[in-house]
Protein backbone atom coordinates (compact mmCIF):
# COMPACT_ATOMS: atom_id res chain seq x y z
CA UNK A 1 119.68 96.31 95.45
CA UNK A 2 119.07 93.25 94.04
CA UNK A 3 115.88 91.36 95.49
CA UNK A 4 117.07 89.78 98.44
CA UNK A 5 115.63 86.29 96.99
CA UNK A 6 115.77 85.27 93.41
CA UNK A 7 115.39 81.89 94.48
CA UNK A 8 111.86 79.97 94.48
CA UNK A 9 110.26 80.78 97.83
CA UNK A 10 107.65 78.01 98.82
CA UNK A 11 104.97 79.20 101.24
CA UNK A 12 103.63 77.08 103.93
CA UNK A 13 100.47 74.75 103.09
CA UNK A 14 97.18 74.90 105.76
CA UNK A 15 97.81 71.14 105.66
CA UNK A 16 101.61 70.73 105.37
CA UNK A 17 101.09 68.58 101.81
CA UNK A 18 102.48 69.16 98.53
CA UNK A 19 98.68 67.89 96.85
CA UNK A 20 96.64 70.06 93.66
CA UNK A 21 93.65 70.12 95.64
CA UNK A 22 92.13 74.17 96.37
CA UNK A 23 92.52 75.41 99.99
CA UNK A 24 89.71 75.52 102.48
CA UNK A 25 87.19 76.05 99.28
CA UNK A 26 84.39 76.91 101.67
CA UNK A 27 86.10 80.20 103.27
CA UNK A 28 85.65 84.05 102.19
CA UNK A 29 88.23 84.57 98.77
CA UNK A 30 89.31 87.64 97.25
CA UNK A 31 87.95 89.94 94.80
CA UNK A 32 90.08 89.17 92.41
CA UNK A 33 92.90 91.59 93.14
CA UNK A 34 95.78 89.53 90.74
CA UNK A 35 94.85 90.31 87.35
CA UNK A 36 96.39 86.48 86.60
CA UNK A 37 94.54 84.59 88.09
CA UNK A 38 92.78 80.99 87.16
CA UNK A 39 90.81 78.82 87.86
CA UNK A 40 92.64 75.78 89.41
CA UNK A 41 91.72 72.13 88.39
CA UNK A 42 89.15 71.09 90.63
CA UNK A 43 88.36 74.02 92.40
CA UNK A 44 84.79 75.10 92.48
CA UNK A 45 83.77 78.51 91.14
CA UNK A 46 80.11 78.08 92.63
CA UNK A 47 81.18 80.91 95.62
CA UNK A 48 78.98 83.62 96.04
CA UNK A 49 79.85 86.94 95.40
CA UNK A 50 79.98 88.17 99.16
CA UNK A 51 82.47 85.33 99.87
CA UNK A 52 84.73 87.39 97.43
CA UNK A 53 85.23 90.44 99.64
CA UNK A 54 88.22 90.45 101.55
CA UNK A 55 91.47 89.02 102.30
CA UNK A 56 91.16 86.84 104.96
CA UNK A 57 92.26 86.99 108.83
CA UNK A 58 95.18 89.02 109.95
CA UNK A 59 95.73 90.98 106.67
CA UNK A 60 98.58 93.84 107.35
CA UNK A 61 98.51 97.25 106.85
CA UNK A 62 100.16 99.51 104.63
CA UNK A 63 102.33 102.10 106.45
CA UNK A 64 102.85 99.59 109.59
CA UNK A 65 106.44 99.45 110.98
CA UNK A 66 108.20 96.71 112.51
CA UNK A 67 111.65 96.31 114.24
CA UNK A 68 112.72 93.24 111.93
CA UNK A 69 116.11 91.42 112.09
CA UNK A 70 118.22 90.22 109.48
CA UNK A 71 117.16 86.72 110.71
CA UNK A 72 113.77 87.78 109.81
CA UNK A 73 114.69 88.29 105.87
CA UNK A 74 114.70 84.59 104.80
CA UNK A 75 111.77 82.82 106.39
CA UNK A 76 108.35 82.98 104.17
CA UNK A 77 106.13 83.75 107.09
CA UNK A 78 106.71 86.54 109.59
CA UNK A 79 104.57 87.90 112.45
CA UNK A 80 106.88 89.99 114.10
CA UNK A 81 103.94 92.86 115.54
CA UNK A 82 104.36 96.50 114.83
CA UNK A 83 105.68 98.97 116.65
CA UNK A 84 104.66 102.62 116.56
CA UNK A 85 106.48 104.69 113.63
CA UNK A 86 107.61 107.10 116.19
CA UNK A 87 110.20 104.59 117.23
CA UNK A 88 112.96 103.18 115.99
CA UNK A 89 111.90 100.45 113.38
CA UNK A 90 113.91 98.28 110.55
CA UNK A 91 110.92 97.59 108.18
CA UNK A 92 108.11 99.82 106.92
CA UNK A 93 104.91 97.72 104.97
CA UNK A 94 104.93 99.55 101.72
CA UNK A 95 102.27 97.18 99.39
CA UNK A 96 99.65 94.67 100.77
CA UNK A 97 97.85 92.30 98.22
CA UNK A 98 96.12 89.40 97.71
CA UNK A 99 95.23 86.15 95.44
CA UNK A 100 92.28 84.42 93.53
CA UNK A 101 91.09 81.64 95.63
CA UNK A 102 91.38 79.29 92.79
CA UNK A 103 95.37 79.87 92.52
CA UNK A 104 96.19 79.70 96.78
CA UNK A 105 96.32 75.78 96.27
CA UNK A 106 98.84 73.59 97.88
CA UNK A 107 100.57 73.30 94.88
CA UNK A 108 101.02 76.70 93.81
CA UNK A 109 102.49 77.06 97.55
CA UNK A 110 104.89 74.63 98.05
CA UNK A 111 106.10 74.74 94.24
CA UNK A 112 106.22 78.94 94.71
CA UNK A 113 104.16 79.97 92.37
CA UNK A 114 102.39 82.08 95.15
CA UNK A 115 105.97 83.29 96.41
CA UNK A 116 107.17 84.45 92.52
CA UNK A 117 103.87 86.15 92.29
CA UNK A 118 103.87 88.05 95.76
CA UNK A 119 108.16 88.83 94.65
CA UNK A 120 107.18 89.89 91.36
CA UNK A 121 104.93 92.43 92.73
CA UNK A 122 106.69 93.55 95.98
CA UNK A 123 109.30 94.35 93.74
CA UNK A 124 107.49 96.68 91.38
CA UNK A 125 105.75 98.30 94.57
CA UNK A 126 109.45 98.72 96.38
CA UNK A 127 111.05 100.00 93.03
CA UNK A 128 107.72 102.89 92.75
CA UNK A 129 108.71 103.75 96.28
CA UNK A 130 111.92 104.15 96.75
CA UNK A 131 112.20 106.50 93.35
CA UNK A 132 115.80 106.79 91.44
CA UNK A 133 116.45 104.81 88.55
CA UNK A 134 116.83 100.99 87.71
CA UNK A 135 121.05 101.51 87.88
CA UNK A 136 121.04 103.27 91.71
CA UNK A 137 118.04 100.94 93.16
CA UNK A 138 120.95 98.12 92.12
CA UNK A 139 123.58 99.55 93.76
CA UNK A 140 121.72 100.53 96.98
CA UNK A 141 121.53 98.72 100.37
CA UNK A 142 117.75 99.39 100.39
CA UNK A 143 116.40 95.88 100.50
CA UNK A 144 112.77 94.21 100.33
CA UNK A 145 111.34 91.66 102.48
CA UNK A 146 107.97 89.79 101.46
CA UNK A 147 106.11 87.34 103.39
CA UNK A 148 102.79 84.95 102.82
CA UNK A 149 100.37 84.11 105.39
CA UNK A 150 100.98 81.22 108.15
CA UNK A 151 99.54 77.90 107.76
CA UNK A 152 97.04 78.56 110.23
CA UNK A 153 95.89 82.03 108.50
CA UNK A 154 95.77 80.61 105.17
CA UNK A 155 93.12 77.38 107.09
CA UNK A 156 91.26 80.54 108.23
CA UNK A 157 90.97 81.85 104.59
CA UNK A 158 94.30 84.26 104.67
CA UNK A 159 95.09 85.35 100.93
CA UNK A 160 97.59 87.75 101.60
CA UNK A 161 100.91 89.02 100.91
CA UNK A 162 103.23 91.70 102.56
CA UNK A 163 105.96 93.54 101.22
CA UNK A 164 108.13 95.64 103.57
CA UNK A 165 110.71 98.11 102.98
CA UNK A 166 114.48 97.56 105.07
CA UNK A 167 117.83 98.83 104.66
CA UNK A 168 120.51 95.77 105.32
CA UNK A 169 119.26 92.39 104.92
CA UNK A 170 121.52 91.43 102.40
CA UNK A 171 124.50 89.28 101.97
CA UNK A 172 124.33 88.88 105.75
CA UNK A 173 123.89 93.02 106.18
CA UNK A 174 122.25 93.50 109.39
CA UNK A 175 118.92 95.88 109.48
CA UNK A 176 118.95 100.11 109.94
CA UNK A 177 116.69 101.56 111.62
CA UNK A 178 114.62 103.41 108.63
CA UNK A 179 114.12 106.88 108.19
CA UNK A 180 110.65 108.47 109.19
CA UNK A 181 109.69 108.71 105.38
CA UNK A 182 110.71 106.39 102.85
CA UNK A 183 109.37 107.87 99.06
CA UNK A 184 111.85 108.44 96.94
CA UNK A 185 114.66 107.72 99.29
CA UNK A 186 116.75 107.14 96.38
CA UNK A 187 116.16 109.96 94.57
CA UNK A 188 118.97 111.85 93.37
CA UNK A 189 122.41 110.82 93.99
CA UNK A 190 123.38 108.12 96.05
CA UNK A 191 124.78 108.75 99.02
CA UNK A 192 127.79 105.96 100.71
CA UNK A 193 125.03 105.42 103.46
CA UNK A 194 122.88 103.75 101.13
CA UNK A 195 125.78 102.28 98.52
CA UNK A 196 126.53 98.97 98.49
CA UNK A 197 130.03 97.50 99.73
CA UNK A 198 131.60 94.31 100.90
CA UNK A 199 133.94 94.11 103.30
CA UNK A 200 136.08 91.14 101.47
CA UNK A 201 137.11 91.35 98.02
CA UNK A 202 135.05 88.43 96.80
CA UNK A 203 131.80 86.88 97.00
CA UNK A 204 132.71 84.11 99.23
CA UNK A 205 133.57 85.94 102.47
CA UNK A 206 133.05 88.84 104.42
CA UNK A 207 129.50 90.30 104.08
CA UNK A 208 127.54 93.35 102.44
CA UNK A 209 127.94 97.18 104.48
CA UNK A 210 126.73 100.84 103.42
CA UNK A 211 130.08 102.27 101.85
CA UNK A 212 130.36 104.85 104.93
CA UNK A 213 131.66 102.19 106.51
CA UNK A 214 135.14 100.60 106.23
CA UNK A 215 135.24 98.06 103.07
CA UNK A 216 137.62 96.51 100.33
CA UNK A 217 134.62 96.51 97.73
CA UNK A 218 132.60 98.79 96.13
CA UNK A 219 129.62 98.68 93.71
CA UNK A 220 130.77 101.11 91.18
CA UNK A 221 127.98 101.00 88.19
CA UNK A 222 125.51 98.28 85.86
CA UNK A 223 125.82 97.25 82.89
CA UNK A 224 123.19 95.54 80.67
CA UNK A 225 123.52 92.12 79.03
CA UNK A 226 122.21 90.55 76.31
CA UNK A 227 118.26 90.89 76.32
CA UNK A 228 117.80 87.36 75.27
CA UNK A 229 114.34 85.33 76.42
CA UNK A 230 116.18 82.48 77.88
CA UNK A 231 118.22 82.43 80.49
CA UNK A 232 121.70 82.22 78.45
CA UNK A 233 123.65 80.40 81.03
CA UNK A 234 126.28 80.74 84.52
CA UNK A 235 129.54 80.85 81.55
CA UNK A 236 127.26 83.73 78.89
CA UNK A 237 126.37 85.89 81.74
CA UNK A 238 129.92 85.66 83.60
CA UNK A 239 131.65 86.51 80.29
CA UNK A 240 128.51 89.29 79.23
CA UNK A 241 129.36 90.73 82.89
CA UNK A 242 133.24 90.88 82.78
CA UNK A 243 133.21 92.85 79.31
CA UNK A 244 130.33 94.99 80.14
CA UNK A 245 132.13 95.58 83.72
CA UNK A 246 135.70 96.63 82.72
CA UNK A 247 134.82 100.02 81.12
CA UNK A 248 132.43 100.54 84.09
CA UNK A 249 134.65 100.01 86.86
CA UNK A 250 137.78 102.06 84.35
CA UNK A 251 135.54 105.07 84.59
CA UNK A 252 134.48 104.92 88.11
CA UNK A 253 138.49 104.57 88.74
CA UNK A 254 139.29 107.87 86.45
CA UNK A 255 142.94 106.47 85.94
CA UNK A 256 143.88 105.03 89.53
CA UNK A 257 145.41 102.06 90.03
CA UNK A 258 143.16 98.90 89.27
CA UNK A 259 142.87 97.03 92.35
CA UNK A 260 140.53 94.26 91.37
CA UNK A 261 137.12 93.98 89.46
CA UNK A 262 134.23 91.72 90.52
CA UNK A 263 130.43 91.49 89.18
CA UNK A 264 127.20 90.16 89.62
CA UNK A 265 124.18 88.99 87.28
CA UNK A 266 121.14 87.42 88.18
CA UNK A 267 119.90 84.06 88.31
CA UNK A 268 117.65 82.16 86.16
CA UNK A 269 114.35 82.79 88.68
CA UNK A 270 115.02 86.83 88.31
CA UNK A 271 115.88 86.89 84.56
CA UNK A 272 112.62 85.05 84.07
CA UNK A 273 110.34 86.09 86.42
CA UNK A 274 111.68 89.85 86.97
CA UNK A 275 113.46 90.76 83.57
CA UNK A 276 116.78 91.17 85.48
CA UNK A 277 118.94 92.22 82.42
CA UNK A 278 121.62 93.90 84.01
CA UNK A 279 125.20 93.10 86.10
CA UNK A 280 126.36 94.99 89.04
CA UNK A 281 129.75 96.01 88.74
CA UNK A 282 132.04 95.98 91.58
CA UNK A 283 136.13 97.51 91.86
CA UNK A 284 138.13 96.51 94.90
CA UNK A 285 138.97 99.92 96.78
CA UNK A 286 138.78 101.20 100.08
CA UNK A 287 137.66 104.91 98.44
């Protein structure tokens, strides 16, 4: 997998601006749960030390499940309710945390610091989860959703986020229903249920499917690129990707015909923010 959203994802603002100024300063904050936290310009500090307990209205809980749809993935807000685990279900809340008062400002919302934050961390909760290593999480279908409060829980205090566990979601994937326990789903080897495949050759059509069912492309292996600390570039990458992908997909093919190679790397918001160094390498096959 790679996050479902690399992009910036703005949250919603209690008063729909774009302004610096704090949010409701009066209501209960957190107790400092984000070890980055600051204090934001203007924003009193002068709270007392009850009003630090908590995260607000509404917070979820961890082991909830929810029957989510792929239409679900992309918003920033969700409050689909849960659903017993007994039944079927598409997501499964696997982290729940919070933020300083001082940094849930409309500014940090709408310009998504707040969302890079809550990604940043869903991430490393959904990567301890699902077990397996960096190379197989990439190449799986098992996908994250994260979501901030509403505008009207964050005017009520809300300092939440919510990260959630799917399979699908992806390149237009639709949702499975999960399994009844999640850890370590990806241990071991990775099964064509839970491989990633396309069913055009290219990035431009078709959409992402488990390789147990019928597809033209298959995610075959990583490779890493060029641990630089800025972002090197669309043409670097591209060219990084296609020389670190041949011998990849070569192996994978063990002598059979070439039908095609294809690759991903990330953008600029996941080699910043999430230290995305690698490309996923993809051969066109119906195998």
């Amino acid at each position: 997998m790679r996050p479902l959203r690399y992009e910036v994802r703005r949250g919603p603002t209690p008063d729909g601006s774009a302004g610096g100024t704090c949010v409701a300063p009066s209501v209960a904050t957190l107790a400092g749960l984000l070890a980055i936290g600051f204090l934001a310009a203007g924003c009193s500090s002068g709270a007392s030390s009850a009003a630090e307990i908590g995260l607000g209205p509404d917070r979820p809980v961890v082991g909830a499940c929810r029957v989510l749809t792929l239409a679900d993935i992309a918003p920033a807000t969700n409050q689909t309710p849960p659903v017993s685990c007994r039944s079927p279900h598409t997501a499964v809340t696997i982290s729940v945390g919070g933020f300083l008062r001082s940094r849930v400002t409309n500014a940090n919302l709408s310009d998504g610091t707040l969302g890079n934050d809550a990604l940043k961390r869903c991430t490393a909760s959904w990567r301890r989860t699902v077990g397996g290593d960096t190379a197989t999480q990439d190449l799986s279908v098992v996908g994250l959703a994260y979501y901030l409060p509403t505008s009207a829980e964050l005017s009520k205090g809300a300092r939440w986020y919510r990260c959630d566990l799917v399979i699908g979601g992806q390149d237009g994937m639709r949702l499975r229903d999960l399994p009844a326990h999640v850890a370590g789903l990806l241990d071991g080897p990775l099964p064509d249920s839970l491989r990633a495949c396309r069913t055009a050759p290219d990035f431009q059509s078709g959409h992402q499917v488990a390789c147990s069912r019928p597809h033209v492309l298959r995610a075959v292996g990583t490779t890493s690129l060029p641990d630089r600390i800025s972002y090197p570039g669309k043409a670097a990458l591209k060219a990084a990707s296609a020389k670190g992908c041949l011998p990849v997909v070569r192996r994978w093919l063990k002598g059979k015909d070439d039908g095609g190679i294809a690759y991903q790397w990330p953008d600029a918001n996941g080699w910043r923010l999430l230290g995305d160094r690698t490309a996923t390498c993809w051969t066109v096959t119906t195998d």
